[in-house]
PDB file of N, CA and C in Angstrom:
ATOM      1  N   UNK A   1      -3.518 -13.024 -13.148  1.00  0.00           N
ATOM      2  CA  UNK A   1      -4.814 -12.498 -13.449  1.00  0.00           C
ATOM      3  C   UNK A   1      -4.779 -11.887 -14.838  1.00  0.00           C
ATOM      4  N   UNK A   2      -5.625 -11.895 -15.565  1.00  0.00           N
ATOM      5  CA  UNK A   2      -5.906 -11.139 -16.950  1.00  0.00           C
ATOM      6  C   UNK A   2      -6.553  -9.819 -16.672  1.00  0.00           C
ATOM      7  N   UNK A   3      -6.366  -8.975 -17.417  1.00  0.00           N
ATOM      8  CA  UNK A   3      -7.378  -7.508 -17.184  1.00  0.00           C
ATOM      9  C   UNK A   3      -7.800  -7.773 -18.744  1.00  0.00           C
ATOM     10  N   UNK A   4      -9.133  -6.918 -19.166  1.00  0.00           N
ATOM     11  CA  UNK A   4      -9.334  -7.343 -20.233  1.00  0.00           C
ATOM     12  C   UNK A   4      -9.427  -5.756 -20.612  1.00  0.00           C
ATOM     13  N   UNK A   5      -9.250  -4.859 -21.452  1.00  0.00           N
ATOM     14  CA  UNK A   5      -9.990  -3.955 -21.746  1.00  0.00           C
ATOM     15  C   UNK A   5     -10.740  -3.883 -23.111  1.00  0.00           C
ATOM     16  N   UNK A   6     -11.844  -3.010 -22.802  1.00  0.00           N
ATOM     17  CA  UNK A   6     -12.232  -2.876 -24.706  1.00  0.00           C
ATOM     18  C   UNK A   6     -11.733  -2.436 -25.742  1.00  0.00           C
ATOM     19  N   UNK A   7     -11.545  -3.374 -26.747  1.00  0.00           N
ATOM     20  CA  UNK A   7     -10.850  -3.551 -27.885  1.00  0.00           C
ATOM     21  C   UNK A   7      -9.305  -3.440 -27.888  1.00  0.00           C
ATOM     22  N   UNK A   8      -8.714  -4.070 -26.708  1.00  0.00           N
ATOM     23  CA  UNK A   8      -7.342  -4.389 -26.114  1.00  0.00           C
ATOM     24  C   UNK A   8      -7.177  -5.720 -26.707  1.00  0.00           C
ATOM     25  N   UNK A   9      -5.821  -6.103 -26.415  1.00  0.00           N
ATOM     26  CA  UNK A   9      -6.000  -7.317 -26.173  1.00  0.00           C
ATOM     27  C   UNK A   9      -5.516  -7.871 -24.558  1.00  0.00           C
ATOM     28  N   UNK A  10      -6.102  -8.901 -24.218  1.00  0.00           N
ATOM     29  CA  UNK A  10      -5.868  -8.914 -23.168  1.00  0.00           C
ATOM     30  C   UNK A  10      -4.709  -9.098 -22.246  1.00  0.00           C
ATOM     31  N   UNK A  11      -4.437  -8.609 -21.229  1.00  0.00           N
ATOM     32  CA  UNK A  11      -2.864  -9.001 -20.600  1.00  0.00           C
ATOM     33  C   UNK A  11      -2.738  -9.786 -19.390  1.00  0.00           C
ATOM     34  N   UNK A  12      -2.116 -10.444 -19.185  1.00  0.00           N
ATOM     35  CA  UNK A  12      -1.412 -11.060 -17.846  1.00  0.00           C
ATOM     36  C   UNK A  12      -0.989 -10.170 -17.090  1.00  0.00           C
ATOM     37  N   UNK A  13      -1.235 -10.107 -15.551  1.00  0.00           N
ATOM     38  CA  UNK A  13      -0.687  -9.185 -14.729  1.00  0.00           C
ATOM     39  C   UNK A  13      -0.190 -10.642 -13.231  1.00  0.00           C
ATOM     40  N   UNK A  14       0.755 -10.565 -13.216  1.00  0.00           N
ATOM     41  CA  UNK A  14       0.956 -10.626 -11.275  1.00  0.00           C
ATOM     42  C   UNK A  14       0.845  -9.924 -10.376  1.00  0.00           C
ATOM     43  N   UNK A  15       0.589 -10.350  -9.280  1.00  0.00           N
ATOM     44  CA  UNK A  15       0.199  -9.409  -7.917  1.00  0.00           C
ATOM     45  C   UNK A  15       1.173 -10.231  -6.975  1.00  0.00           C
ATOM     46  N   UNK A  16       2.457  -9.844  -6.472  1.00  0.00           N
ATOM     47  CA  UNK A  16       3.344 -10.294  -4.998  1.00  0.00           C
ATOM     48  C   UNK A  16       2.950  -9.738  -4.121  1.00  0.00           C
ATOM     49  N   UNK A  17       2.672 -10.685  -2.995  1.00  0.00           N
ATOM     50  CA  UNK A  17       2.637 -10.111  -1.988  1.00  0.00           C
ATOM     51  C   UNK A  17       3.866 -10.058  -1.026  1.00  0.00           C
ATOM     52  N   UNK A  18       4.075  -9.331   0.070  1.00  0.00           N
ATOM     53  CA  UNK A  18       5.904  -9.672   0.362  1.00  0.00           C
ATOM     54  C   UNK A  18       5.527  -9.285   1.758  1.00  0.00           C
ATOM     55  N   UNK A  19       6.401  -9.857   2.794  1.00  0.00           N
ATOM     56  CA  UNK A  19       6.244  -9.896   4.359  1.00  0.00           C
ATOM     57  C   UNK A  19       6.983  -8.386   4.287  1.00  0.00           C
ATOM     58  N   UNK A  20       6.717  -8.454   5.693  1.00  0.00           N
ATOM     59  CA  UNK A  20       7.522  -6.723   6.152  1.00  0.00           C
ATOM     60  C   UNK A  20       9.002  -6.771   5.738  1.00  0.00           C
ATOM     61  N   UNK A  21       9.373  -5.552   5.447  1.00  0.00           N
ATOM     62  CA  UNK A  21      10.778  -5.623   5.006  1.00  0.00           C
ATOM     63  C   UNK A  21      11.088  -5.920   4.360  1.00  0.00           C
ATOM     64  N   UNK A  22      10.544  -6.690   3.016  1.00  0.00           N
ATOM     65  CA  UNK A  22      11.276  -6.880   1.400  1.00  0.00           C
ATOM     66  C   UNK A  22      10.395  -6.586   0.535  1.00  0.00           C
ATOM     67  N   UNK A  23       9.420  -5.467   0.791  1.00  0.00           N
ATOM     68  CA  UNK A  23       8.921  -4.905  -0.395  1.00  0.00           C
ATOM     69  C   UNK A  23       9.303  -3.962  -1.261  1.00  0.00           C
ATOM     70  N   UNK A  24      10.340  -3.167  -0.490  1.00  0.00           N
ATOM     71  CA  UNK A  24      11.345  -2.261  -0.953  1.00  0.00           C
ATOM     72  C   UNK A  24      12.354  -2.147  -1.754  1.00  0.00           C
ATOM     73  N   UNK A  25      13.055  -3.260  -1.158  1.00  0.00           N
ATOM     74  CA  UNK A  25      13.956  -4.145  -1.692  1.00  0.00           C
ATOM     75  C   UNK A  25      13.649  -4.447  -3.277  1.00  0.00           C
ATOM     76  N   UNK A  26      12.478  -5.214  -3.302  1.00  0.00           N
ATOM     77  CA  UNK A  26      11.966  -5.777  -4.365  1.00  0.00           C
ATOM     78  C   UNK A  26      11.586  -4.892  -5.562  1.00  0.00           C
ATOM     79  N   UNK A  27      11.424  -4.098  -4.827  1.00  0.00           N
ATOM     80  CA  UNK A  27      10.419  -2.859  -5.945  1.00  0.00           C
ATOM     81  C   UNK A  27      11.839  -1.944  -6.247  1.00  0.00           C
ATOM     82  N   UNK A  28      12.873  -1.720  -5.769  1.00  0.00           N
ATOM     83  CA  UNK A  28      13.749  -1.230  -6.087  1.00  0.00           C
ATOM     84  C   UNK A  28      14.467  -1.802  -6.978  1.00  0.00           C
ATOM     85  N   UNK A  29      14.923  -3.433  -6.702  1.00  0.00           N
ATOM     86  CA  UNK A  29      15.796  -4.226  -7.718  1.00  0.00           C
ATOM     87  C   UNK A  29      14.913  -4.586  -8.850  1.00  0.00           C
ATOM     88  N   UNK A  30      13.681  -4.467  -8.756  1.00  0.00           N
ATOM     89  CA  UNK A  30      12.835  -4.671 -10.416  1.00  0.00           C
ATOM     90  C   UNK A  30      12.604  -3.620 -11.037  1.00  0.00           C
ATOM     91  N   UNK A  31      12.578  -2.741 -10.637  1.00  0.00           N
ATOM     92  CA  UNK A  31      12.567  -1.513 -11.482  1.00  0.00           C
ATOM     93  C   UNK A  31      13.846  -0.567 -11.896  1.00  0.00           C
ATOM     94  N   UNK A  32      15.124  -0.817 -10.974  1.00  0.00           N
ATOM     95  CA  UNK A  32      16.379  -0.972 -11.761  1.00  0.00           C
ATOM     96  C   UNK A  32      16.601  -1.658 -12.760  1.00  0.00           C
ATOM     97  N   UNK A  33      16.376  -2.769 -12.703  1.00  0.00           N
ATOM     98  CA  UNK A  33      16.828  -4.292 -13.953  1.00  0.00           C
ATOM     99  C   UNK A  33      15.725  -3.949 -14.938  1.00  0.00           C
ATOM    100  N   UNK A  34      14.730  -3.559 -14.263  1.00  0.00           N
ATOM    101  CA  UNK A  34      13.974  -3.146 -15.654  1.00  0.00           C
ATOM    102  C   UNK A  34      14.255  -1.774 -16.838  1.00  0.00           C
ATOM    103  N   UNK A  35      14.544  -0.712 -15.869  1.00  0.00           N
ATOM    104  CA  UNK A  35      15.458   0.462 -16.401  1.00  0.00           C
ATOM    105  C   UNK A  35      16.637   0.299 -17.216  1.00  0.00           C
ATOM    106  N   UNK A  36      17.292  -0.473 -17.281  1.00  0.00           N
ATOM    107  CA  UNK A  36      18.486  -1.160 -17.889  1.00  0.00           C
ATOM    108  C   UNK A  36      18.519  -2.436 -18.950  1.00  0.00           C
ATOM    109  N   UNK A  37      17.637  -2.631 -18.959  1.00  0.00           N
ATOM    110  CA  UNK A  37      16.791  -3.119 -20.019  1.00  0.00           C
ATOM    111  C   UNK A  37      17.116  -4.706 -19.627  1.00  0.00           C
ATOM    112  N   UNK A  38      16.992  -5.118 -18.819  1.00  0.00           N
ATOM    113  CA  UNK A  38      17.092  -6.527 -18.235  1.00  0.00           C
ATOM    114  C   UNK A  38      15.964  -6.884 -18.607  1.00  0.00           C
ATOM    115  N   UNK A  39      15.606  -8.643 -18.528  1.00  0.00           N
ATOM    116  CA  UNK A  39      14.437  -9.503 -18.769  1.00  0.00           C
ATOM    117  C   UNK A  39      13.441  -9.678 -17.316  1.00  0.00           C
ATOM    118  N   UNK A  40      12.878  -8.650 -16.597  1.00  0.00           N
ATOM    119  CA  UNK A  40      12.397  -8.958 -15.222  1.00  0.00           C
ATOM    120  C   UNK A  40      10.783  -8.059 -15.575  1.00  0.00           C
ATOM    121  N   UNK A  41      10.289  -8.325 -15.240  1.00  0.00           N
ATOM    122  CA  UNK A  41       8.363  -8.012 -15.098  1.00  0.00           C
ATOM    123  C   UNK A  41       8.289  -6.672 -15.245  1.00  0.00           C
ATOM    124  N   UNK A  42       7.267  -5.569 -15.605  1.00  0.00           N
ATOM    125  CA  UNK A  42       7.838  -4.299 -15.614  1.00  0.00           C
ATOM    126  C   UNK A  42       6.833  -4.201 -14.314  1.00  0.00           C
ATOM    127  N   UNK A  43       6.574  -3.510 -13.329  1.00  0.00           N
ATOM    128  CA  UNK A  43       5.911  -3.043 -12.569  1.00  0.00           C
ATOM    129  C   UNK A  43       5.461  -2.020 -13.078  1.00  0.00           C
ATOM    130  N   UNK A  44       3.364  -2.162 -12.455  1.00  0.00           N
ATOM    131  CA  UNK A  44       2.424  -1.387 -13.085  1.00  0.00           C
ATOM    132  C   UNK A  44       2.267  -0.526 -11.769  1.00  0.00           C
ATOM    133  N   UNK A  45       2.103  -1.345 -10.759  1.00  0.00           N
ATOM    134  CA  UNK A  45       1.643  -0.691  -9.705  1.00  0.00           C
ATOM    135  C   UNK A  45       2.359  -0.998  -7.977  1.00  0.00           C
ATOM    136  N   UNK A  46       2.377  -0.615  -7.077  1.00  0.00           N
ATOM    137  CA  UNK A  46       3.398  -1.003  -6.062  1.00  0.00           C
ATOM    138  C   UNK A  46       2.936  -0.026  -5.073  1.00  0.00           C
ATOM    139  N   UNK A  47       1.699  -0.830  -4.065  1.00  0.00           N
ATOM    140  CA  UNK A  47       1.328  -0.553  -2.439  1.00  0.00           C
ATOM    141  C   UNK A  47       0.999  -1.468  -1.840  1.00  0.00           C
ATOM    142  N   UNK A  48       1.053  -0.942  -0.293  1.00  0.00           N
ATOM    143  CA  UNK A  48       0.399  -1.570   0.568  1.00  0.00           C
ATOM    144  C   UNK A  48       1.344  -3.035   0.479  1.00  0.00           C
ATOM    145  N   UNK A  49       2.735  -3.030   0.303  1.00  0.00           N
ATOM    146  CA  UNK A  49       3.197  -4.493   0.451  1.00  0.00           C
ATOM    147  C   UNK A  49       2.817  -5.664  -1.013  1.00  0.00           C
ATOM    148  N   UNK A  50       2.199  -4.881  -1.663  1.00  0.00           N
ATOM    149  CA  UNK A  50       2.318  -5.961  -3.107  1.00  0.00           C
ATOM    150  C   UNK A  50       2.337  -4.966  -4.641  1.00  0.00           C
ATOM    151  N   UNK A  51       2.901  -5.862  -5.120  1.00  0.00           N
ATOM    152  CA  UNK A  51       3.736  -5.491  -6.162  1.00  0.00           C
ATOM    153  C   UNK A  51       2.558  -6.019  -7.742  1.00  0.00           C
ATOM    154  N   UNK A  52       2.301  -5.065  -8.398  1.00  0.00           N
ATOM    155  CA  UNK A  52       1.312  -5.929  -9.689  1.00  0.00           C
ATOM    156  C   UNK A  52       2.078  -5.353 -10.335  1.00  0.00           C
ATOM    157  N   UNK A  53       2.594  -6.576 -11.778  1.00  0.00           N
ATOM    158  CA  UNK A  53       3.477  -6.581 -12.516  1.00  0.00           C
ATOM    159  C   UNK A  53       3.198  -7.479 -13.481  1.00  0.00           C
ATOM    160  N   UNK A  54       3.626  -6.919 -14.789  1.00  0.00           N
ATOM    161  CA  UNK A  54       3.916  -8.089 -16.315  1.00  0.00           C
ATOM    162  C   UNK A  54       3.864  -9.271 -15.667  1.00  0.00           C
ATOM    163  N   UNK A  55       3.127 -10.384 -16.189  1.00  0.00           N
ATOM    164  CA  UNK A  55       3.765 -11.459 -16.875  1.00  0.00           C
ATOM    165  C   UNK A  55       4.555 -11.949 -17.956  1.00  0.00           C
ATOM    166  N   UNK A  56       5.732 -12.668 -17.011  1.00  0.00           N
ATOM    167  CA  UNK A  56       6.666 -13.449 -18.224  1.00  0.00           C
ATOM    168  C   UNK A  56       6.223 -14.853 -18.263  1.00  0.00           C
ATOM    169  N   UNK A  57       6.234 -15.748 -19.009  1.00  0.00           N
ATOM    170  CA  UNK A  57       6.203 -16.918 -19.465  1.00  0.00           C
ATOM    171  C   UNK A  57       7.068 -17.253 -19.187  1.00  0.00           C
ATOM    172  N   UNK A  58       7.613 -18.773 -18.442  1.00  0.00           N
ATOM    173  CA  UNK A  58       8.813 -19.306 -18.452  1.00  0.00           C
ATOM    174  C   UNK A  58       8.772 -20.057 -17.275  1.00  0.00           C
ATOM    175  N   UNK A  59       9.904 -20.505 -16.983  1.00  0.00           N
ATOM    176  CA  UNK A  59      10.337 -20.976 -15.751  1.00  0.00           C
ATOM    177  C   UNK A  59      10.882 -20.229 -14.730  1.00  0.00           C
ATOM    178  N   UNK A  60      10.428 -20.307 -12.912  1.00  0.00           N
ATOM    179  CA  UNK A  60      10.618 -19.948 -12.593  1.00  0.00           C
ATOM    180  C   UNK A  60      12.316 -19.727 -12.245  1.00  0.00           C
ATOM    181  N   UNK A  61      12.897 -18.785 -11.718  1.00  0.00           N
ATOM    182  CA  UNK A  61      14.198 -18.996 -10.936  1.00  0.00           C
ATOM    183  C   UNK A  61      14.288 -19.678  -9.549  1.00  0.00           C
ATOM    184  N   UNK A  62      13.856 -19.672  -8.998  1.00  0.00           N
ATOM    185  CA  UNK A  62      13.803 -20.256  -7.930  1.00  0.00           C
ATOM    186  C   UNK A  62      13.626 -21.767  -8.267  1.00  0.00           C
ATOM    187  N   UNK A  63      12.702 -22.302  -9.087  1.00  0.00           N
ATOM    188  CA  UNK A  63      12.900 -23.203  -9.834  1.00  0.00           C
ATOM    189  C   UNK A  63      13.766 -24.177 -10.724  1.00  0.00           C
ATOM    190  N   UNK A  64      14.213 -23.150 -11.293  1.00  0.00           N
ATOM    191  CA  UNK A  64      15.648 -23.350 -11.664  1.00  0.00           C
ATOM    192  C   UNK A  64      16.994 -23.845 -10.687  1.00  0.00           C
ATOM    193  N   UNK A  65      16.633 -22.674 -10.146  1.00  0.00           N
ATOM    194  CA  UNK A  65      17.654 -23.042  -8.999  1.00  0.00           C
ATOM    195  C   UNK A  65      17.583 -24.384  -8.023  1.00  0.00           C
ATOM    196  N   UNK A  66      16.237 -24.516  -7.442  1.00  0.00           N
ATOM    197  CA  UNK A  66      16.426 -26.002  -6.915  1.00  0.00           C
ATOM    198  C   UNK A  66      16.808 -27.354  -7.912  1.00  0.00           C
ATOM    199  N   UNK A  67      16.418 -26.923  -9.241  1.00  0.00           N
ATOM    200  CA  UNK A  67      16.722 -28.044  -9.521  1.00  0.00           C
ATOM    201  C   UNK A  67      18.495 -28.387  -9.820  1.00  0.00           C
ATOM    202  N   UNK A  68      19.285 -27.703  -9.839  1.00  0.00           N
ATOM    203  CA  UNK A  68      20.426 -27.627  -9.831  1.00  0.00           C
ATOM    204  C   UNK A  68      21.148 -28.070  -8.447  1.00  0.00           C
ATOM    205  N   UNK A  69      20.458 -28.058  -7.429  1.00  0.00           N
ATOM    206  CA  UNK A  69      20.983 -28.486  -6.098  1.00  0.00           C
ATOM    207  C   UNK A  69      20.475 -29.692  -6.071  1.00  0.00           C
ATOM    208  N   UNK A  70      21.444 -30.483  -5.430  1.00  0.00           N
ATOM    209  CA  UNK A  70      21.088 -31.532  -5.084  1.00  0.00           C
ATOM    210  C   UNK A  70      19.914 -31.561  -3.999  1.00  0.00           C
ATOM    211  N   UNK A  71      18.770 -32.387  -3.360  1.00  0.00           N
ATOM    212  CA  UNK A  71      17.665 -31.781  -2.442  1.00  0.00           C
ATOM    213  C   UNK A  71      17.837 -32.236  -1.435  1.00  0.00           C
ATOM    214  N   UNK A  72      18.803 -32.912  -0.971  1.00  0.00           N
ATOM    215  CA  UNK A  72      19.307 -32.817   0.830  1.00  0.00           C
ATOM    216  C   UNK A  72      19.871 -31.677   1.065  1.00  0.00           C
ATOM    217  N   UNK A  73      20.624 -30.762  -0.378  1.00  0.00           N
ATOM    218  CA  UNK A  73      20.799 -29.154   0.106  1.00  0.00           C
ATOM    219  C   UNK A  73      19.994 -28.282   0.715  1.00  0.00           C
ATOM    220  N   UNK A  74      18.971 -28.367  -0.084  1.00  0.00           N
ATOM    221  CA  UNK A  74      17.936 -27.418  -0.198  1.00  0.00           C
ATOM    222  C   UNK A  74      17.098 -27.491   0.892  1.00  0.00           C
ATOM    223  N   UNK A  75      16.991 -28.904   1.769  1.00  0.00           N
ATOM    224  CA  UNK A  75      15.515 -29.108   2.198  1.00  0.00           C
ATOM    225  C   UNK A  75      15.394 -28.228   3.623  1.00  0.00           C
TER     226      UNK A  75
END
């Protein structure tokens, strides 16, 4: 999603949503790696089970990663 504000320029935001039990998780290991100055989304905001955060440009990891497996691994 974009937010636009006046006389901003505009930004990319994500919104995750995450099943019970790994929202914690999530919001903990991105905002460590982000503290440490790692390449991961910065988180703006974090309830109710979803996470709104930076956009990065790129390829995904998970992405990455399947394509490195062969896909009778993966399936």
């Amino acid at each position: 999603m974009k937010i636009h504000q006046k006389g901003a320029k505009p930004i990319t935001l994500v919104a995750k949503m995450f099943i019970a039990g790994r929202f914690k998780n999530e919001l903990s290991v991105l905002r460590a790696s982000w503290s440490h100055g790692l390449a991961v989304p910065k988180v703006i905001e974090a309830r109710d089970d979803v996470i709104l955060m930076d956009f990065i440009p790129g390829e995904l990891v998970v992405d990455r990663i399947n394509q490195t497996f062969e896909p009778l691994l993966i399936d």
